[in-house]
PDB file of N, CA and C in Angstrom:
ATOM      1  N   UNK A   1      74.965 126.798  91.840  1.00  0.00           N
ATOM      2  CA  UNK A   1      74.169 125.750  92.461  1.00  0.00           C
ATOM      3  C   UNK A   1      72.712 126.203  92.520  1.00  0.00           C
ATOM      4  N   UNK A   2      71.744 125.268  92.084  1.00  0.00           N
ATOM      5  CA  UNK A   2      70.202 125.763  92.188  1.00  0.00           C
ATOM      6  C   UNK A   2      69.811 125.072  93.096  1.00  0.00           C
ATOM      7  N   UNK A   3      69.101 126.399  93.855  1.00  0.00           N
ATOM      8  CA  UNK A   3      68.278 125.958  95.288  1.00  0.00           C
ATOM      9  C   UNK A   3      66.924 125.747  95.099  1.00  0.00           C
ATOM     10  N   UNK A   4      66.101 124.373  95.326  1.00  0.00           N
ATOM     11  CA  UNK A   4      64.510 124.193  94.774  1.00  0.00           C
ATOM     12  C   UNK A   4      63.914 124.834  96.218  1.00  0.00           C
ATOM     13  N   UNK A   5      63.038 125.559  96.283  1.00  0.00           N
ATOM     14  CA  UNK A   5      62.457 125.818  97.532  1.00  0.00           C
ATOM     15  C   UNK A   5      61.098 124.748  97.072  1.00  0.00           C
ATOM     16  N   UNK A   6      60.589 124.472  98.520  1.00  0.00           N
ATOM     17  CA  UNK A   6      59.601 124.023  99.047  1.00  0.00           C
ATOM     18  C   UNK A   6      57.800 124.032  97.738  1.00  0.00           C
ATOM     19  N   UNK A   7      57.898 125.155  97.358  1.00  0.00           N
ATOM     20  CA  UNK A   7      56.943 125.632  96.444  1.00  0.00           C
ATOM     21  C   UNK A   7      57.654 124.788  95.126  1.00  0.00           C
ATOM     22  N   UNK A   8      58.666 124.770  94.352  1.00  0.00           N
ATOM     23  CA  UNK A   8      59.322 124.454  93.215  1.00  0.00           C
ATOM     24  C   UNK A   8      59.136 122.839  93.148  1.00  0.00           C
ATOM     25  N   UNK A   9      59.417 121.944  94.387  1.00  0.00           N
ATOM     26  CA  UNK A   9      59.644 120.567  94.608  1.00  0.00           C
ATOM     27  C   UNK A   9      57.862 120.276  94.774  1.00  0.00           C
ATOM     28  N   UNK A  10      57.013 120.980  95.147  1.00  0.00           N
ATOM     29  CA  UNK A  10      55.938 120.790  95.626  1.00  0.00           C
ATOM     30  C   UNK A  10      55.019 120.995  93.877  1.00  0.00           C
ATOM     31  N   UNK A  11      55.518 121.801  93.436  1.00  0.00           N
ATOM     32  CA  UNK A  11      54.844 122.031  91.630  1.00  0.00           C
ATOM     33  C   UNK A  11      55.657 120.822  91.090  1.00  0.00           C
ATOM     34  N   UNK A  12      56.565 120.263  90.943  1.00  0.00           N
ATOM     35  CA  UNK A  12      57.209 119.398  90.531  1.00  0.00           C
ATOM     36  C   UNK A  12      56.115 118.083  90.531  1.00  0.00           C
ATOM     37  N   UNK A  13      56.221 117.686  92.099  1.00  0.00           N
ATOM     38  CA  UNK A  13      55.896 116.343  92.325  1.00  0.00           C
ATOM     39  C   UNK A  13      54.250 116.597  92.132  1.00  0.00           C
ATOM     40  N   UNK A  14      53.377 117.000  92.293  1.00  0.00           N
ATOM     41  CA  UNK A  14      51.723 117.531  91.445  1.00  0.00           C
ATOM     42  C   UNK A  14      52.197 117.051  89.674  1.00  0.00           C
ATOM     43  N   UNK A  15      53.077 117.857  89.468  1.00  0.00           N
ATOM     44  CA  UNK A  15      52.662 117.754  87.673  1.00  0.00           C
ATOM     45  C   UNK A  15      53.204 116.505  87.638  1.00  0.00           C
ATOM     46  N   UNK A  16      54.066 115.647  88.122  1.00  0.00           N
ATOM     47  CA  UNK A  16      54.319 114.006  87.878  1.00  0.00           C
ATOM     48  C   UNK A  16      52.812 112.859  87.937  1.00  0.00           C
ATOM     49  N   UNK A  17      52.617 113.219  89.533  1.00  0.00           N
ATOM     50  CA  UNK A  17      51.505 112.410  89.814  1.00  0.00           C
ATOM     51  C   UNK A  17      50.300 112.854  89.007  1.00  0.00           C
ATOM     52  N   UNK A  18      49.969 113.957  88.428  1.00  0.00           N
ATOM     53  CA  UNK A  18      49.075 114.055  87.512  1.00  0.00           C
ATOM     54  C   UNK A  18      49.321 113.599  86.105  1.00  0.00           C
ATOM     55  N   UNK A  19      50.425 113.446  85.485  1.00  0.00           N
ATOM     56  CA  UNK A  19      50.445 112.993  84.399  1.00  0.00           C
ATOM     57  C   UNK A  19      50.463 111.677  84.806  1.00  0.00           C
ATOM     58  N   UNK A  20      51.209 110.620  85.483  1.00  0.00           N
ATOM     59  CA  UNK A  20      50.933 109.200  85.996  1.00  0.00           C
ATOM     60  C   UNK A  20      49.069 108.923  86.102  1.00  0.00           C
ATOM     61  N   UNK A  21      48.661 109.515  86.857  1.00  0.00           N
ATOM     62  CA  UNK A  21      47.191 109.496  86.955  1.00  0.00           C
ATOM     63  C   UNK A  21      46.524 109.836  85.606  1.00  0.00           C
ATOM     64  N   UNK A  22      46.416 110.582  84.426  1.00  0.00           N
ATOM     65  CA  UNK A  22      45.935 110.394  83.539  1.00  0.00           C
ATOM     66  C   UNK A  22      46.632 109.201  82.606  1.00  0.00           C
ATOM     67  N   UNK A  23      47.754 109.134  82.771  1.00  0.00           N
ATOM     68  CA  UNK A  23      48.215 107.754  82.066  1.00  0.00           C
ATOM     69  C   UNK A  23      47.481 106.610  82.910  1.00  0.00           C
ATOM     70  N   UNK A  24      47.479 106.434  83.893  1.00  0.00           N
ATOM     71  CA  UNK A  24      46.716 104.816  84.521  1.00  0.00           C
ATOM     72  C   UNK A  24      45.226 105.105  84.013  1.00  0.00           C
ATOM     73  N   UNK A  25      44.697 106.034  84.121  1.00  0.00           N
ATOM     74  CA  UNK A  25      43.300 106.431  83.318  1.00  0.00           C
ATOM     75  C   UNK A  25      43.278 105.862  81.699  1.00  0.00           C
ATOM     76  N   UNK A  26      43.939 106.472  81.486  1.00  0.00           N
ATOM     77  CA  UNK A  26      44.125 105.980  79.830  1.00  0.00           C
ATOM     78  C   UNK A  26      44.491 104.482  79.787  1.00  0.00           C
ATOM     79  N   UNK A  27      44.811 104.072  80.611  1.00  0.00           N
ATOM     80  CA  UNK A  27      45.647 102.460  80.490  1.00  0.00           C
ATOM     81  C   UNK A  27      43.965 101.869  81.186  1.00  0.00           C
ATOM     82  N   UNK A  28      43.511 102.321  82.320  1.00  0.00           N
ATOM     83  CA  UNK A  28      42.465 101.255  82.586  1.00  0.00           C
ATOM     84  C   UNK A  28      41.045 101.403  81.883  1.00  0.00           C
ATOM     85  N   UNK A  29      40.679 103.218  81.114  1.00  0.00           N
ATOM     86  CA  UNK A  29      39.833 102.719  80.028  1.00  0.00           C
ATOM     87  C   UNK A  29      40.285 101.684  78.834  1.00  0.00           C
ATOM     88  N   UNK A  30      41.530 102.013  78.144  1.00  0.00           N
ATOM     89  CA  UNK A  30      41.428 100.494  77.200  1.00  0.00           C
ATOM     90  C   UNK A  30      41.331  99.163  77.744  1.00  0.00           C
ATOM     91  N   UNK A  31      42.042  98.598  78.790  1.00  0.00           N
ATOM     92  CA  UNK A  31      41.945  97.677  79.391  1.00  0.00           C
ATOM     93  C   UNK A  31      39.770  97.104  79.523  1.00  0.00           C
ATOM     94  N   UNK A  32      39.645  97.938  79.924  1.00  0.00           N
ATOM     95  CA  UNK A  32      38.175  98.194  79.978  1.00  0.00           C
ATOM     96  C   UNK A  32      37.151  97.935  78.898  1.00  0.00           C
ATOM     97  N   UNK A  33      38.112  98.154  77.993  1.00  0.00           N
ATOM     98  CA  UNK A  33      37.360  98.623  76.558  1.00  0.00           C
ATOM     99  C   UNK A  33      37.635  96.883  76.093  1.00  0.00           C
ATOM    100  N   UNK A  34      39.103  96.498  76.271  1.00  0.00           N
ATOM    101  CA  UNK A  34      39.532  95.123  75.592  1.00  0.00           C
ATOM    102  C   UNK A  34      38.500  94.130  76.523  1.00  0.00           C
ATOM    103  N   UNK A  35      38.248  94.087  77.720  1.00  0.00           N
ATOM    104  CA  UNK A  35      37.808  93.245  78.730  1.00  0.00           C
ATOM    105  C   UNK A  35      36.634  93.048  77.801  1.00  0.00           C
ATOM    106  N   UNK A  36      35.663  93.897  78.253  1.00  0.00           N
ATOM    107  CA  UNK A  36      34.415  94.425  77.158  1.00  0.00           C
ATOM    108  C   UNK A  36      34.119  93.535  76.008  1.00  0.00           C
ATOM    109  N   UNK A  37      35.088  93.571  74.851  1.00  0.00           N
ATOM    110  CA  UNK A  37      35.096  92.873  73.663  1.00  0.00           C
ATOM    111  C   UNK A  37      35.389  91.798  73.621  1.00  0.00           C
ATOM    112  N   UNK A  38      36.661  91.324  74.747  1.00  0.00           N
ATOM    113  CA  UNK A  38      36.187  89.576  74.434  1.00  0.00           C
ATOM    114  C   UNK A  38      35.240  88.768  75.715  1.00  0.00           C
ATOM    115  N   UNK A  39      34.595  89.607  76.508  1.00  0.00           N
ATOM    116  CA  UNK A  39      33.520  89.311  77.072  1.00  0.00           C
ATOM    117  C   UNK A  39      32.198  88.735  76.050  1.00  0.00           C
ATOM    118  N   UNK A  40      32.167  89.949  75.183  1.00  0.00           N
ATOM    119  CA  UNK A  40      30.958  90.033  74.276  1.00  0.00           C
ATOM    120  C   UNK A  40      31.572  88.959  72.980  1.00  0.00           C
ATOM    121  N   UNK A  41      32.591  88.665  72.723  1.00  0.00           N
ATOM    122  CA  UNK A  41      32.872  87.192  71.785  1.00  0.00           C
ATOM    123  C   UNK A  41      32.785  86.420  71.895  1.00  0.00           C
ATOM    124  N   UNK A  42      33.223  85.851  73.449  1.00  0.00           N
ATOM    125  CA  UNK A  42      32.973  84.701  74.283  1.00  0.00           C
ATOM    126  C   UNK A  42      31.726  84.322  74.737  1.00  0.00           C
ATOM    127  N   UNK A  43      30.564  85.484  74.437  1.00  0.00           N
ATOM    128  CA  UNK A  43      29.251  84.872  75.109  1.00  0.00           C
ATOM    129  C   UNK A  43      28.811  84.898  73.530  1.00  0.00           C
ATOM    130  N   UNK A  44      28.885  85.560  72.121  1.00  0.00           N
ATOM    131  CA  UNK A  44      28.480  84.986  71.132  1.00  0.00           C
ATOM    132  C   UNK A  44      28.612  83.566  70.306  1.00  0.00           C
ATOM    133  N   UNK A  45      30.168  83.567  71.109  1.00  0.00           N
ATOM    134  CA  UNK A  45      30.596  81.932  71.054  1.00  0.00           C
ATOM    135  C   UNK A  45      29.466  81.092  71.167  1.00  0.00           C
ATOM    136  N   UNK A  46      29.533  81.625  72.444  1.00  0.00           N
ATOM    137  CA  UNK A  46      28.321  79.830  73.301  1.00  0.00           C
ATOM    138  C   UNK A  46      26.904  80.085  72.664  1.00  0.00           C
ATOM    139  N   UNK A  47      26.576  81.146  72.742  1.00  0.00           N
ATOM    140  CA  UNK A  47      24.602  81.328  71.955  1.00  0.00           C
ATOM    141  C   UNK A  47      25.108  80.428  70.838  1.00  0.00           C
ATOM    142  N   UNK A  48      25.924  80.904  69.703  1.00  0.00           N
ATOM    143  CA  UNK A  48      26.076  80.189  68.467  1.00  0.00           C
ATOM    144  C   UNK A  48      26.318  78.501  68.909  1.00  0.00           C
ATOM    145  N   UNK A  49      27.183  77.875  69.728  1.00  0.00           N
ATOM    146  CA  UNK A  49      27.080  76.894  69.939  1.00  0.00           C
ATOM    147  C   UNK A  49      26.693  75.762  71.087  1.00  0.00           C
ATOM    148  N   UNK A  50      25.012  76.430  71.423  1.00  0.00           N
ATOM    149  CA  UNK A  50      24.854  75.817  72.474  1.00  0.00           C
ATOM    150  C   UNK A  50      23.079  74.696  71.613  1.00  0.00           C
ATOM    151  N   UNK A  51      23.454  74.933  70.457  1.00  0.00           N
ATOM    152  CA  UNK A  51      22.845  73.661  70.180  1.00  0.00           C
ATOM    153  C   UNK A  51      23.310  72.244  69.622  1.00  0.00           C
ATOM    154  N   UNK A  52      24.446  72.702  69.820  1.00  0.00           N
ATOM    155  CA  UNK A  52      25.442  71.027  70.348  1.00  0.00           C
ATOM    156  C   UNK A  52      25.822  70.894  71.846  1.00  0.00           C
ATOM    157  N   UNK A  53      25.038  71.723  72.245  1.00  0.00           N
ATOM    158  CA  UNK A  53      24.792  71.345  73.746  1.00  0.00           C
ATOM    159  C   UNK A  53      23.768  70.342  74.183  1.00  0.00           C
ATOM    160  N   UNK A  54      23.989  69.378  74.915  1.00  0.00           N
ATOM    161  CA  UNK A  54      22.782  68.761  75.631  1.00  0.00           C
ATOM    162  C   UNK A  54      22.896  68.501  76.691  1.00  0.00           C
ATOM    163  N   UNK A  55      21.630  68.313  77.700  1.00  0.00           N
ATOM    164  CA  UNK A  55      22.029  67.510  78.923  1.00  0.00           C
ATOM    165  C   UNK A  55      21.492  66.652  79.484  1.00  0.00           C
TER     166      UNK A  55
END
């Protein structure tokens, strides 16, 4: 039977939440990155067609 002491469960749960935390890092720079790009499509959209705009 293996006994985890206090130190073993405590290195455990650190190296989880650190790999989770660089994964949500990695997940909210692309997210970031995608936001970004169709921000910047959607406003080339309208410049290109805001002279079928009138008011």
């Amino acid at each position: 039977m293996e006994v985890n002491t206090l130190e073993e469960k405590t290195y455990k749960l650190l190296k989880r939440t650190g790999a989770a935390n660089i994964a949500m890092g990695v997940v909210a720079v692309v997210a970031g990155i995608a936001v970004g790009v169709i921000t910047i499509v959607n406003g080339a959209k309208l410049i290109k067609g805001k002279k079928y705009i009138s008011f």
